[in-house]
N, C-alpha and C. Protein backbone atom coordinates (compact mmCIF):
# COMPACT_ATOMS: atom_id res chain seq x y z
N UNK A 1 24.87 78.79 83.71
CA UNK A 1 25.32 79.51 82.54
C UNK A 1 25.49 80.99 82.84
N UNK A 2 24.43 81.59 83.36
CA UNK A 2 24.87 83.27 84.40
C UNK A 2 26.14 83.41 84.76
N UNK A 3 26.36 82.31 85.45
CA UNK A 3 27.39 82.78 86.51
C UNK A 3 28.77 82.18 85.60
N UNK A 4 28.70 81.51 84.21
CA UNK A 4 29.82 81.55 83.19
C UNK A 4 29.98 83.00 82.25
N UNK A 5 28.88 83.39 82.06
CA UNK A 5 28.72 84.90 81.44
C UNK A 5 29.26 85.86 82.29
N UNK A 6 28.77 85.68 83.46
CA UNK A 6 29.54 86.77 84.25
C UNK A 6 31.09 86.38 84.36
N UNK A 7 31.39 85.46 84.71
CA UNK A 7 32.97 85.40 84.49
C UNK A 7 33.59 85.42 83.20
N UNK A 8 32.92 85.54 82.04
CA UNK A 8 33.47 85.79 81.10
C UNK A 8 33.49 87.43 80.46
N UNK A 9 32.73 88.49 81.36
CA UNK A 9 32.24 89.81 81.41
C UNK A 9 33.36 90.09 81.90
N UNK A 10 34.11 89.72 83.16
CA UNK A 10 34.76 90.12 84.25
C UNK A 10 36.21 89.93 83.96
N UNK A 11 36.62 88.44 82.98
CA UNK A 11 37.92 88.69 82.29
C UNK A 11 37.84 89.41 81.48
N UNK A 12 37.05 89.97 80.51
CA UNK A 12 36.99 91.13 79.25
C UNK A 12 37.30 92.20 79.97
N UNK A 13 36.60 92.91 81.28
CA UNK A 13 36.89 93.71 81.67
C UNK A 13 38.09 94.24 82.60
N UNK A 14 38.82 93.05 83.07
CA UNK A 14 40.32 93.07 83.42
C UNK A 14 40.57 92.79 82.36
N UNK A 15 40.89 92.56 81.12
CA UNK A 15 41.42 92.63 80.14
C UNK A 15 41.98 93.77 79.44
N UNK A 16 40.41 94.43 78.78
CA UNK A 16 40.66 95.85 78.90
C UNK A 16 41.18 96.72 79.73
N UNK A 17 40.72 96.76 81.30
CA UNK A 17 41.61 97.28 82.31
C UNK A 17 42.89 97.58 82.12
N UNK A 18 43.66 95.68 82.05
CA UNK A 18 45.10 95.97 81.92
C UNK A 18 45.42 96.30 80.64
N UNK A 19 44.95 96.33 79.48
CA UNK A 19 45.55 97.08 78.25
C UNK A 19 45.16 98.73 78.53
N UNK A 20 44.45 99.39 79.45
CA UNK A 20 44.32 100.93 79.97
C UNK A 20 44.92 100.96 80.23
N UNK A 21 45.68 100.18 81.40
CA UNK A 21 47.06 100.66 82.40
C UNK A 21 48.14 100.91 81.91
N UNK A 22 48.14 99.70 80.67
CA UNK A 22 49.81 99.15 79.49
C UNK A 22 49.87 101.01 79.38
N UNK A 23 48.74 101.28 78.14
CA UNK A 23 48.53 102.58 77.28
C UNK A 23 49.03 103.68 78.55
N UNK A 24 48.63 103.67 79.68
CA UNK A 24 48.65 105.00 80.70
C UNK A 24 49.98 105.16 81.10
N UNK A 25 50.83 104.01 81.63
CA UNK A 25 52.22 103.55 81.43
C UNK A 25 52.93 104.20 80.32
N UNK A 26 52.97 103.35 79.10
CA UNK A 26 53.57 104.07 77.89
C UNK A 26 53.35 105.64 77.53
N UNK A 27 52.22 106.20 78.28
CA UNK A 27 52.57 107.64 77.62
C UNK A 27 53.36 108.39 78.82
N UNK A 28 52.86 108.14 80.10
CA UNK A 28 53.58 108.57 81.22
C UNK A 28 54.70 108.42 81.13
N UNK A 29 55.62 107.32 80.74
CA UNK A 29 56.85 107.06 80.77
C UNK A 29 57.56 108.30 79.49
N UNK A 30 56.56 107.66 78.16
CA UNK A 30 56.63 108.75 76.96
C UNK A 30 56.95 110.41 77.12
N UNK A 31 55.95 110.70 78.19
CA UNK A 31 56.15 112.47 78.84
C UNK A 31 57.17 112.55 79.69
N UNK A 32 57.57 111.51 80.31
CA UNK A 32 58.63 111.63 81.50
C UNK A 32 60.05 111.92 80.73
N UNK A 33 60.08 111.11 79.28
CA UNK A 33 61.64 110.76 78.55
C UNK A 33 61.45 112.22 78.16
N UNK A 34 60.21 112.65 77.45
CA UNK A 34 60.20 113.66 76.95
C UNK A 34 60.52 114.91 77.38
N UNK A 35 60.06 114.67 79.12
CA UNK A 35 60.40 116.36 79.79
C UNK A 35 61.75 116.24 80.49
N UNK A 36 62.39 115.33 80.37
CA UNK A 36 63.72 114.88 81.08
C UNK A 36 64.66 115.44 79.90
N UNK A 37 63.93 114.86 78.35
CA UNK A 37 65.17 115.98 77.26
C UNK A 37 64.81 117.44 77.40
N UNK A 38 64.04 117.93 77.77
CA UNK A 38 63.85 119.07 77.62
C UNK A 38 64.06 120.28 78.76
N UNK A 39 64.48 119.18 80.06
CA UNK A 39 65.20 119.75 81.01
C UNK A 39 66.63 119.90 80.88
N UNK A 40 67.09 118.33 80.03
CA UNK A 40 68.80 118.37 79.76
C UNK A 40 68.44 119.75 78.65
N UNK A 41 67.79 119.89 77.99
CA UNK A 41 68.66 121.16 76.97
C UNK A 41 67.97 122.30 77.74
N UNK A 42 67.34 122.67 78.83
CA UNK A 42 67.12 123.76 79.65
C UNK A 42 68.63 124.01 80.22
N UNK A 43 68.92 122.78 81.21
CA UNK A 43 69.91 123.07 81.75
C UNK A 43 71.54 123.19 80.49
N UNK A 44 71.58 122.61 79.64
CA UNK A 44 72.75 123.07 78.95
C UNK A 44 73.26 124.37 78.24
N UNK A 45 71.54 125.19 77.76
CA UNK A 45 71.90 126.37 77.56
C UNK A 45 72.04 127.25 78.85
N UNK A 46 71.52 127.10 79.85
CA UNK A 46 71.95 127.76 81.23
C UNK A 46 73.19 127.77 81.39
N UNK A 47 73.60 126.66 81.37
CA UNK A 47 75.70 126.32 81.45
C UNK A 47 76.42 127.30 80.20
N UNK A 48 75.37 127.36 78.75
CA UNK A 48 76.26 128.33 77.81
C UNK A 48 75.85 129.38 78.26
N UNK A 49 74.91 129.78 78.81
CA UNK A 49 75.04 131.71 79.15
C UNK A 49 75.66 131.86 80.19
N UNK A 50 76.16 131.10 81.56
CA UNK A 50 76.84 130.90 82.70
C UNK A 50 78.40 130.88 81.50
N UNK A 51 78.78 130.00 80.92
CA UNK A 51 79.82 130.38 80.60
C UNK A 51 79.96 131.99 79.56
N UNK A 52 79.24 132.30 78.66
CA UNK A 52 78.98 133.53 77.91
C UNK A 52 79.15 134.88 79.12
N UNK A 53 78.39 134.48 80.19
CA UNK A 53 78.41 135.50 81.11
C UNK A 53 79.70 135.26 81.99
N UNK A 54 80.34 134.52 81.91
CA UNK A 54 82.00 134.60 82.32
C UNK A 54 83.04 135.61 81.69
N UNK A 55 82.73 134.93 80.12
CA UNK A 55 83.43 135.28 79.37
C UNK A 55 83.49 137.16 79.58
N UNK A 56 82.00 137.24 79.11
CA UNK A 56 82.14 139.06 79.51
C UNK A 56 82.48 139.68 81.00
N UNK A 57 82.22 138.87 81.74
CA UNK A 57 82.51 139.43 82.89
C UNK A 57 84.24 139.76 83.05
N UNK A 58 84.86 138.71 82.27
CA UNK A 58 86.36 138.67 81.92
C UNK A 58 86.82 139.94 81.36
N UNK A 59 85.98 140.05 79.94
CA UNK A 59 85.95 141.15 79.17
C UNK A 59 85.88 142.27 79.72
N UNK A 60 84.67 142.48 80.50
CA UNK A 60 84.61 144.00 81.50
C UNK A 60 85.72 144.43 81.94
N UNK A 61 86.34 143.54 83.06
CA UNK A 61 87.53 143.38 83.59
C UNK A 61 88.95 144.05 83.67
N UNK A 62 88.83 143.53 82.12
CA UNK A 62 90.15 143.93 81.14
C UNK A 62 89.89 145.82 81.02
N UNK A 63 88.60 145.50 80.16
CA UNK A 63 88.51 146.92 79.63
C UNK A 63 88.39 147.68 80.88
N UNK A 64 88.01 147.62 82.11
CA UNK A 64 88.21 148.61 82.96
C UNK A 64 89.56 148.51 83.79
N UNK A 65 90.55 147.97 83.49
CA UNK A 65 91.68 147.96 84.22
C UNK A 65 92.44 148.79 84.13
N UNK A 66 93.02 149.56 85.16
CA UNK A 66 93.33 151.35 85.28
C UNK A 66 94.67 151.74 84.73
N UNK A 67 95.52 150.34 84.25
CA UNK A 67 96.64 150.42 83.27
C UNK A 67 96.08 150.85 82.00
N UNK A 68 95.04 150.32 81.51
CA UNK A 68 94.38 150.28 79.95
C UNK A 68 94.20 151.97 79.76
N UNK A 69 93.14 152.12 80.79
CA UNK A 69 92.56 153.51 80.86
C UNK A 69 93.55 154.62 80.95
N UNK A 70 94.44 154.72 81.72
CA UNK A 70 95.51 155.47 81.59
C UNK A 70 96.68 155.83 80.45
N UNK A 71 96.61 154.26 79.50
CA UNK A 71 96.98 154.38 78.21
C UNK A 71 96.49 155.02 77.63
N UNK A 72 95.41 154.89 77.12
CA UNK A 72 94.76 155.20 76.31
C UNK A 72 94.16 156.87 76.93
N UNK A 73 94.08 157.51 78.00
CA UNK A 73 93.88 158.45 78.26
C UNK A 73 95.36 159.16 77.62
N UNK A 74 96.22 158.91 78.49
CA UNK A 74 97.54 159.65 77.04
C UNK A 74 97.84 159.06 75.74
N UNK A 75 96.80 158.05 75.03
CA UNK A 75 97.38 157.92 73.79
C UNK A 75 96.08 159.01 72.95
N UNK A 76 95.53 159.01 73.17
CA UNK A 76 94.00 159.64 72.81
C UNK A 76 93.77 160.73 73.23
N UNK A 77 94.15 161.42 74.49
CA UNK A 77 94.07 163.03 75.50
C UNK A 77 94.91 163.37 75.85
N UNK A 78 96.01 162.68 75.70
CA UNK A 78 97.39 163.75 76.36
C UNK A 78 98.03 163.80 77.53
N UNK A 79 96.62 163.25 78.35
CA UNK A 79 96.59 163.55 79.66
C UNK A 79 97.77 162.36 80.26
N UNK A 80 97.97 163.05 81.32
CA UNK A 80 99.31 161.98 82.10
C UNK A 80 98.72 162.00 83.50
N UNK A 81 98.53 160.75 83.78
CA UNK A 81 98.00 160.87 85.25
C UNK A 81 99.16 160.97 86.06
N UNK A 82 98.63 161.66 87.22
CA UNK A 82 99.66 161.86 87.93
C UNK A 82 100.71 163.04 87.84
N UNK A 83 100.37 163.82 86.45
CA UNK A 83 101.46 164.36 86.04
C UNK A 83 101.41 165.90 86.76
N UNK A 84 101.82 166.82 86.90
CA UNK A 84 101.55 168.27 87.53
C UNK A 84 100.83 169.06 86.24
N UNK A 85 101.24 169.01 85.28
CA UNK A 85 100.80 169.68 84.04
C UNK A 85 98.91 169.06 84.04
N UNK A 86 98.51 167.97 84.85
CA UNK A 86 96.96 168.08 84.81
C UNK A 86 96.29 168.63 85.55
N UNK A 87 97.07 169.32 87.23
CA UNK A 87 96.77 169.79 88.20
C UNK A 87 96.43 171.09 87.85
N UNK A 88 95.70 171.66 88.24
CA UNK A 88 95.53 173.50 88.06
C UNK A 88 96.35 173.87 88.98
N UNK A 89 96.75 175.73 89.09
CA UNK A 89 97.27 176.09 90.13
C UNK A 89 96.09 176.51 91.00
N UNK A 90 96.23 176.78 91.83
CA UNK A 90 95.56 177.38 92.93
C UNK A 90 94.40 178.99 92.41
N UNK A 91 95.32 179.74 91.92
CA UNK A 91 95.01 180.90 90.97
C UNK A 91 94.26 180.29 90.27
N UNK A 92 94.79 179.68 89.08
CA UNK A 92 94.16 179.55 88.20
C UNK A 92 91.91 178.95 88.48
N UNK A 93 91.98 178.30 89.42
CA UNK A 93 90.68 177.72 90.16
C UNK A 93 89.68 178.61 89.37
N UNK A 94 90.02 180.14 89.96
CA UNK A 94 88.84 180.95 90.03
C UNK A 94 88.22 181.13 88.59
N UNK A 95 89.91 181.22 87.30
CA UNK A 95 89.09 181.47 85.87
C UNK A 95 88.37 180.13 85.50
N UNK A 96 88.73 179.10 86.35
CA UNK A 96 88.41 177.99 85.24
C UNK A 96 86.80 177.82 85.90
N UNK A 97 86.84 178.26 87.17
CA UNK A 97 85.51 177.22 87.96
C UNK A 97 85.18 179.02 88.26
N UNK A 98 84.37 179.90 88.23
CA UNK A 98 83.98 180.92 88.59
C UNK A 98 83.04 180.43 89.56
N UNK A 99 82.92 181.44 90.86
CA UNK A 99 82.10 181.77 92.05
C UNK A 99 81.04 181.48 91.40
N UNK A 100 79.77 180.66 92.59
CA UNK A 100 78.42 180.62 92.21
C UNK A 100 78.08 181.63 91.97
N UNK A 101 77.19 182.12 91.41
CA UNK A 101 76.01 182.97 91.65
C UNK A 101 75.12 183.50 92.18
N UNK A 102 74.74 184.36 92.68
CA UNK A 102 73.03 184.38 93.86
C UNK A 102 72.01 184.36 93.10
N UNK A 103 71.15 183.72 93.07
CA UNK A 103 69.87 183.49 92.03
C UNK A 103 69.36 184.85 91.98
N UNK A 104 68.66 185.64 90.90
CA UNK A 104 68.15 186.75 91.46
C UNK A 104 66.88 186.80 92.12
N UNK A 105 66.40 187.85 92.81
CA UNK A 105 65.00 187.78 93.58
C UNK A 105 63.90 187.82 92.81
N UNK A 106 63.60 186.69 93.25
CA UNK A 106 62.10 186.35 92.20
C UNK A 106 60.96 186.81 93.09
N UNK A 107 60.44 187.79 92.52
CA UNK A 107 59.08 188.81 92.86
C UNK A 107 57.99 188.32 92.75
């Protein structure tokens, strides 16, 4: 009769066993589905700021392109690149940019 008790101890306890393993299974698998969505929406907002950061990089682009700037420098300043009327004369240098200075002597 012992040695029926003990084999009846020993299926209870592979019993339980394998309903531990079922449970350890189901949540492992549970965390795995779980961190697998949460990598797909890691990686999809990465792809929208990869595209967002296209987009401006496009944008930069534009706005620094030396046709734009030059427009808008004579629609807004007057200025004409290239033109002689932005050049100084030679003379003129000295009123616009005056000679350094000599610091005075500090005592």
């Amino acid at each position: 009769m012992a040695k029926a008790q003990l084999r009846r101890i020993l299926q209870i306890a592979a019993a339980l066993l394998v309903v531990a393993l079922a449970i350890g299974l189901y949540k492992a698998k549970t965390d795995a589905a779980r961190t697998e969505a949460r990598v797909r929406a890691l990686q999809h907002q990465i792809s929208e700021g990869e595209s967002d950061l296209r987009v401006l990089r496009a944008e930069i682009a534009e706005l620094e392109r030396p046709e734009r700037i030059e427009t808008l420098a004579e629609d807004r300043l007057g200025a004409v690149v290239g033109s002689e009327s932005a050049a100084l004369p030679e003379s003129a240098i000295g009123q616009r940019l005056p000679a350094p200075q000599a610091p005075p002597d500090q005592e």
